[in-house]
N, C-alpha and C. Protein backbone atom coordinates (compact mmCIF):
# COMPACT_ATOMS: atom_id res chain seq x y z
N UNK A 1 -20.16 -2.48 -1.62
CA UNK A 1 -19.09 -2.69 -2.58
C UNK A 1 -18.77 -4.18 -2.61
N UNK A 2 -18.06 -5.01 -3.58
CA UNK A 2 -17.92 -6.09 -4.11
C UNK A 2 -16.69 -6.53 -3.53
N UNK A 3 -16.58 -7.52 -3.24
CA UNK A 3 -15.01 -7.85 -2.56
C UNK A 3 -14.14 -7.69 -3.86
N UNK A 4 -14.45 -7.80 -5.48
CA UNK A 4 -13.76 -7.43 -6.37
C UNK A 4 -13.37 -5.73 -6.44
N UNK A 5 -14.24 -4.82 -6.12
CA UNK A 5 -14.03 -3.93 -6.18
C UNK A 5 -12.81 -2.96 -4.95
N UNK A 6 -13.37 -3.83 -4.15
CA UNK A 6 -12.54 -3.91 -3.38
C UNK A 6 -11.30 -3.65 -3.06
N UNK A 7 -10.55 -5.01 -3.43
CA UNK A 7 -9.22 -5.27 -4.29
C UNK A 7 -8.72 -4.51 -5.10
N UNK A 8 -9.49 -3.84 -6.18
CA UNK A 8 -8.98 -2.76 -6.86
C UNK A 8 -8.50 -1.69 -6.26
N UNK A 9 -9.10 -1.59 -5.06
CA UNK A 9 -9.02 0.00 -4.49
C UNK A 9 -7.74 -0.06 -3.38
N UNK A 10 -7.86 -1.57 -2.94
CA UNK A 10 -6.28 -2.02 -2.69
C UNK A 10 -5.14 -1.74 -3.60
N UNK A 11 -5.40 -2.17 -4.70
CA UNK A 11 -4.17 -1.85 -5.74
C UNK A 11 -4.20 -0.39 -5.86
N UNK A 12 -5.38 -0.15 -6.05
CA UNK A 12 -4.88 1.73 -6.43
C UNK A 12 -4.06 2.52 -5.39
N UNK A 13 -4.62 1.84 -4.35
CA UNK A 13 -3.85 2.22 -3.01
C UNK A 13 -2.06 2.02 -2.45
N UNK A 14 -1.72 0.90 -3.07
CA UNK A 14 -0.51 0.41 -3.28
C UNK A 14 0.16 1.38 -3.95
N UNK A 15 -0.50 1.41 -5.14
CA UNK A 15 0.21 2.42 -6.43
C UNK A 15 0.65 3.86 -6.12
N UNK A 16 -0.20 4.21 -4.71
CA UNK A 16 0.47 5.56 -3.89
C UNK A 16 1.34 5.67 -3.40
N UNK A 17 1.80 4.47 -2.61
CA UNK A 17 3.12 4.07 -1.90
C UNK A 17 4.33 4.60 -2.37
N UNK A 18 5.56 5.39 -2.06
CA UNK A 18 6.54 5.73 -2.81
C UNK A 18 7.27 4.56 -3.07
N UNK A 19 7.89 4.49 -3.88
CA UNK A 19 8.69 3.39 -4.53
C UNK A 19 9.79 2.53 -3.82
N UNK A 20 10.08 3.51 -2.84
CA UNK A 20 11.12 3.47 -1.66
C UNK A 20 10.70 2.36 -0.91
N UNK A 21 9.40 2.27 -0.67
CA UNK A 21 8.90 1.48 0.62
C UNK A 21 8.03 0.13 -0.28
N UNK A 22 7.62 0.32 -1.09
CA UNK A 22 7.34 -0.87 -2.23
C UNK A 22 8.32 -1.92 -2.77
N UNK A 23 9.43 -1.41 -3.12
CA UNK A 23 10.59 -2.38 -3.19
C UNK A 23 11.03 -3.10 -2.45
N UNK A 24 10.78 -2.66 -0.77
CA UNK A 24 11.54 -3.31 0.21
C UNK A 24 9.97 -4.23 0.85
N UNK A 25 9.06 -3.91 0.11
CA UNK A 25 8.19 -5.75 0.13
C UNK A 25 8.14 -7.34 -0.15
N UNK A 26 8.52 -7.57 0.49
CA UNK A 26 8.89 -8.96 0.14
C UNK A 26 8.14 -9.52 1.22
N UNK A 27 7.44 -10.97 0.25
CA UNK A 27 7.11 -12.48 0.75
C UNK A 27 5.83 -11.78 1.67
N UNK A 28 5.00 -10.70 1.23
CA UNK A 28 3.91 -10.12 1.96
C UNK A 28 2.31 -10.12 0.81
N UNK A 29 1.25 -10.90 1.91
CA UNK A 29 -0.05 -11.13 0.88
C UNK A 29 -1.08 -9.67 1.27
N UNK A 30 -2.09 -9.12 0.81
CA UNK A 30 -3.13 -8.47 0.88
C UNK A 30 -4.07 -9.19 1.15
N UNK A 31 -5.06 -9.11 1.76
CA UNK A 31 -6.34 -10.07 1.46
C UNK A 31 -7.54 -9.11 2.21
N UNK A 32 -8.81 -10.02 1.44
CA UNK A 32 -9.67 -8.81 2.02
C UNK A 32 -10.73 -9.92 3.15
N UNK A 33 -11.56 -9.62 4.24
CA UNK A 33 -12.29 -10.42 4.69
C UNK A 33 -13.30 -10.18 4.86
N UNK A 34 -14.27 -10.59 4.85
CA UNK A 34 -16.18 -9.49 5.21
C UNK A 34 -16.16 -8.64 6.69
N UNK A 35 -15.42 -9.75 7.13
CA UNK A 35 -15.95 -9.06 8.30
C UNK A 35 -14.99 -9.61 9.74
N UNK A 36 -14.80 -8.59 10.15
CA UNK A 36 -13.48 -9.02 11.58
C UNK A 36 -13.83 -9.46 12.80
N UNK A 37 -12.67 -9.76 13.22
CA UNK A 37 -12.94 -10.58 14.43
C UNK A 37 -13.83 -9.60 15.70
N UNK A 38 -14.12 -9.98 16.76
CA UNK A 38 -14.84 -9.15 17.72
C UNK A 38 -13.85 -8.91 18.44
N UNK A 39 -14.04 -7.18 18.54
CA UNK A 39 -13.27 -6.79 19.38
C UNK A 39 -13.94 -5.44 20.72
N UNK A 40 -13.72 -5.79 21.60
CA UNK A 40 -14.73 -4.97 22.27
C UNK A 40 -14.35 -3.11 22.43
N UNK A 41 -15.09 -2.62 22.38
CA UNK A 41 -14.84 -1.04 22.33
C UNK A 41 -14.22 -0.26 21.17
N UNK A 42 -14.23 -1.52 19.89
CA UNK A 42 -13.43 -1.04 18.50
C UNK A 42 -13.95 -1.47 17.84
N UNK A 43 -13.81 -0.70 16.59
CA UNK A 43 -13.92 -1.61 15.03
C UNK A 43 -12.34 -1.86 14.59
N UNK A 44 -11.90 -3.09 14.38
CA UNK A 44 -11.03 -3.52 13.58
C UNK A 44 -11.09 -3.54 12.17
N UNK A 45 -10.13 -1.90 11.23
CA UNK A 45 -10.14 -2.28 10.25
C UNK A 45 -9.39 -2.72 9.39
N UNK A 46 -8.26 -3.71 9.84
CA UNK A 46 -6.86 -4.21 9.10
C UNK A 46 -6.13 -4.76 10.40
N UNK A 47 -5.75 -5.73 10.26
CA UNK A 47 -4.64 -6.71 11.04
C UNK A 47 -3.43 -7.14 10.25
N UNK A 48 -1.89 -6.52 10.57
CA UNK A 48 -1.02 -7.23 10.18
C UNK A 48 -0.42 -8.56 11.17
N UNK A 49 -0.45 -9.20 9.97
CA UNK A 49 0.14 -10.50 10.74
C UNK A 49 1.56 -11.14 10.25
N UNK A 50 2.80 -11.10 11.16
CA UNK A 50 3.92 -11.21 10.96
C UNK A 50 5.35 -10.52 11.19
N UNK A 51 6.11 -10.80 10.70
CA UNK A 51 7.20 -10.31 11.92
C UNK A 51 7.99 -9.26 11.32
N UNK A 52 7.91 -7.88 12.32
CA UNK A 52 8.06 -6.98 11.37
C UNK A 52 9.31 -6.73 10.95
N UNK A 53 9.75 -5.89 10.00
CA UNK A 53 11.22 -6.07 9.28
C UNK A 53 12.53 -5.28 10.29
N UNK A 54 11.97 -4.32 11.04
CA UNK A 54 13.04 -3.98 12.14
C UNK A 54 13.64 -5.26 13.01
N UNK A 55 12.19 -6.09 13.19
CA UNK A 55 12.92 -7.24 14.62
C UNK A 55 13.42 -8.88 13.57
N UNK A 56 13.33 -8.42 12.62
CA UNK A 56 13.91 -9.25 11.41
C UNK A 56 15.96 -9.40 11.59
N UNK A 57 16.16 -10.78 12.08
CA UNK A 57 17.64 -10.77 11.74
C UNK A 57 18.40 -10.48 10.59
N UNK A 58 19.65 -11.04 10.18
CA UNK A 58 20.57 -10.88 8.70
C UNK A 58 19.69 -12.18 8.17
N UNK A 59 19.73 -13.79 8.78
CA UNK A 59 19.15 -14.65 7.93
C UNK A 59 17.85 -15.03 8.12
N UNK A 60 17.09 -13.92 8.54
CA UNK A 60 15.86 -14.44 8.93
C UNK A 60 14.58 -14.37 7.21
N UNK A 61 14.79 -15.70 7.49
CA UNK A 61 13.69 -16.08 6.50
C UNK A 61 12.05 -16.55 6.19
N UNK A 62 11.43 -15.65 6.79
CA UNK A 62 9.80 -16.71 6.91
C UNK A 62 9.45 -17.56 5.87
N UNK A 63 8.92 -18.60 6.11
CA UNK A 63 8.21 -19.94 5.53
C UNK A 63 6.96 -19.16 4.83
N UNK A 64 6.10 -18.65 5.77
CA UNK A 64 4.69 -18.18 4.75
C UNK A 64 5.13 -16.51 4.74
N UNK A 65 4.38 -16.67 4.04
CA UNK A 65 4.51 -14.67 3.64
C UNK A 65 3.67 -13.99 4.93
N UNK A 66 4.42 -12.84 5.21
CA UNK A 66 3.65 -11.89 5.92
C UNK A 66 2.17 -11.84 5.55
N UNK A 67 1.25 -11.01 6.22
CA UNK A 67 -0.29 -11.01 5.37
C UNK A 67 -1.21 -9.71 6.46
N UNK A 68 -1.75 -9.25 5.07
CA UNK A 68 -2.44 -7.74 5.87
C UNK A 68 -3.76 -8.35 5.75
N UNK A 69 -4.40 -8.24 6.40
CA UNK A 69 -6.48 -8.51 6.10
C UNK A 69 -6.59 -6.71 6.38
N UNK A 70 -7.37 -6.72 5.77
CA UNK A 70 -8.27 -5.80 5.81
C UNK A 70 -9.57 -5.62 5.95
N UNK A 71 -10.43 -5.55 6.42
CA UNK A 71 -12.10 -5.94 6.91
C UNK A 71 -12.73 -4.98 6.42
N UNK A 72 -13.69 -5.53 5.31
CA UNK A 72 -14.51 -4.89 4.23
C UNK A 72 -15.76 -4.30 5.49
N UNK A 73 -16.42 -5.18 5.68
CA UNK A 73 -17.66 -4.60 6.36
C UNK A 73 -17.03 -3.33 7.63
N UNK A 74 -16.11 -3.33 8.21
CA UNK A 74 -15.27 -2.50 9.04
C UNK A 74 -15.02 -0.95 8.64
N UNK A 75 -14.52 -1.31 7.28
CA UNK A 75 -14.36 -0.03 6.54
C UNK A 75 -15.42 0.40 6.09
N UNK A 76 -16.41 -0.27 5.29
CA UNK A 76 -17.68 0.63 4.85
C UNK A 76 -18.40 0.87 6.17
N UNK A 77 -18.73 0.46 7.29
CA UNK A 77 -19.22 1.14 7.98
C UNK A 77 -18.68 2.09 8.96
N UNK A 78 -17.83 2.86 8.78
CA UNK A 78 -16.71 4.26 8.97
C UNK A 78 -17.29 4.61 7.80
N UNK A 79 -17.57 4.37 6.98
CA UNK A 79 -17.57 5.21 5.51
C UNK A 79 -18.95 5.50 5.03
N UNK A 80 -19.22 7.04 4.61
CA UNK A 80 -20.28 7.54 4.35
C UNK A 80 -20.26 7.54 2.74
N UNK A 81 -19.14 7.52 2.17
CA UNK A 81 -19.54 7.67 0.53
C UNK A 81 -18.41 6.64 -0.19
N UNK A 82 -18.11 6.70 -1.16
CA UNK A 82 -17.26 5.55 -1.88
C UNK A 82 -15.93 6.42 -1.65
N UNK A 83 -16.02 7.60 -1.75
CA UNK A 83 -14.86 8.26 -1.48
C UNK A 83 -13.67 8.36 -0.27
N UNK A 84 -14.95 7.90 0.79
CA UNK A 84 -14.47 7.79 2.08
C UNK A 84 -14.18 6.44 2.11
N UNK A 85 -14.68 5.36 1.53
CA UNK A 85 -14.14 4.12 1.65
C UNK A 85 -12.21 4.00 0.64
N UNK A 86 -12.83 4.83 -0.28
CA UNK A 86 -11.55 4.61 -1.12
C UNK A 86 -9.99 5.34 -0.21
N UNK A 87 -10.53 5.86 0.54
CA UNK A 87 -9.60 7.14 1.48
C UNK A 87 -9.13 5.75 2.51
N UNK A 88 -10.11 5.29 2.94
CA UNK A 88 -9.93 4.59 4.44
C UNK A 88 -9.52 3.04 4.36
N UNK A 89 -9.95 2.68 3.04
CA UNK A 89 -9.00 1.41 2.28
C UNK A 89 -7.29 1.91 2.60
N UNK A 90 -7.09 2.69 1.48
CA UNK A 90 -5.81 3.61 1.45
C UNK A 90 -5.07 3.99 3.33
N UNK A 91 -6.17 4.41 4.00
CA UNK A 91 -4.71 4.69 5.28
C UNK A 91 -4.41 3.38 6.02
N UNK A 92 -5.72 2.15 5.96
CA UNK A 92 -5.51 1.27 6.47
C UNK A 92 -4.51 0.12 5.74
N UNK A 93 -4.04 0.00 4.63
CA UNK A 93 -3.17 -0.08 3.91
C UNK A 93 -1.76 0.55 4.19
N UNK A 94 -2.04 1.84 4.69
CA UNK A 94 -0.73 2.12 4.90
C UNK A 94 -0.23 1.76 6.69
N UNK A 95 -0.98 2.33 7.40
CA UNK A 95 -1.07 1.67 8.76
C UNK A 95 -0.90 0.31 9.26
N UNK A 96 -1.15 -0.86 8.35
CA UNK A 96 -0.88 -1.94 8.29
C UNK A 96 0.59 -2.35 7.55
N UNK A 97 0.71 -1.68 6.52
CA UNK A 97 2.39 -1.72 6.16
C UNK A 97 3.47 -0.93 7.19
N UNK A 98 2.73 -0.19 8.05
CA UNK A 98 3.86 0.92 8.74
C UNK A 98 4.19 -0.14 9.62
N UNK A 99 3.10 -1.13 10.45
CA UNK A 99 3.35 -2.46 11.14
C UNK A 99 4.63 -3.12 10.44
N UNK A 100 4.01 -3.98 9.68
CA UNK A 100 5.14 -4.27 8.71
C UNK A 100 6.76 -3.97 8.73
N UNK A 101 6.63 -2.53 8.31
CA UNK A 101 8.14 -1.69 8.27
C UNK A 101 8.87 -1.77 10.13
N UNK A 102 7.88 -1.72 11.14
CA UNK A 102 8.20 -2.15 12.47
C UNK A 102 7.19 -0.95 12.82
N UNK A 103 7.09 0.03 12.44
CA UNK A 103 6.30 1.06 13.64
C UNK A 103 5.51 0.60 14.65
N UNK A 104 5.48 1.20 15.81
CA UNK A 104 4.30 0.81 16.98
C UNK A 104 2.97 2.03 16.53
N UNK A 105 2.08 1.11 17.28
CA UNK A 105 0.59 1.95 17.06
C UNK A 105 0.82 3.43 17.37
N UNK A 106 1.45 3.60 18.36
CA UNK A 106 1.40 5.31 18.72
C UNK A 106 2.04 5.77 17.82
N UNK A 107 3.62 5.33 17.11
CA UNK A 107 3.85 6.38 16.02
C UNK A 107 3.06 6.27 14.68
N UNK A 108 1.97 5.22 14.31
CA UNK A 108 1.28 5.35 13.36
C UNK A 108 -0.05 6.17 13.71
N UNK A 109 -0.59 6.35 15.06
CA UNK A 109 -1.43 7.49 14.79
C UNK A 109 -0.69 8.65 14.97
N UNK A 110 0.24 9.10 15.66
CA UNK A 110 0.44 10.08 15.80
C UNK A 110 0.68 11.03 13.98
N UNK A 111 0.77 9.88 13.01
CA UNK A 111 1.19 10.45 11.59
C UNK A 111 -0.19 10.50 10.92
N UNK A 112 -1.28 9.71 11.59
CA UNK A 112 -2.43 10.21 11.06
C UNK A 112 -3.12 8.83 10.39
N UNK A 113 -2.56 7.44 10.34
CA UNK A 113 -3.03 6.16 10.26
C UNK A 113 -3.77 5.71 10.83
């Protein structure tokens, strides 16, 4: 798949999000990368980077925007068909925003991220 195509499947993925949790995005980028950092005994497929909105004060303001990567080569290779990439774009999208919102890793798998 195309890093353009990509991106699309990011947005389509967004567009699932309930409205509830989309509004309260702010000063946060998407981006896609070929390929992730090394990590031993894993595939990394999405890194949020930034400070999440629970440990966020009243005036706390970041300078750069939050930012999700997502790792193209990561996800297609978990993925057997376009369907499964379009699925696994989508939870890693959401798993990376649940960061975001503050969740820790255990309550995002325990929901299935």
């Amino acid at each position: 798949m195309r890093i353009k195509e990509f991106e699309l499947e990011i947005e389509k993925a967004l567009k699932t999000i309930p409205a509830e949790f989309t509004e309260k995005l702010k000063n946060i980028e998407i981006v896609v990368e070929e390929t992730a950092p090394e990590k031993k005994g894993s595939i990394l497929l999405g890194l949020y980077h930034g400070v999440p909105l629970s440990k966020r004060g009243a005036v706390f303001e970041p300078v750069f925007p939050d930012k999700i990567t997502l790792y193209k080569k990561s996800i297609e290779k978990i993925s057997r068909t376009p369907e499964e990439i379009q699925n696994n774009i989508r939870d890693t999208v959401i798993h990376e925003l649940a960061h975001y919102f503050g969740m820790e890793e255990k309550e995002i798998r325990k929901r299935g991220y």
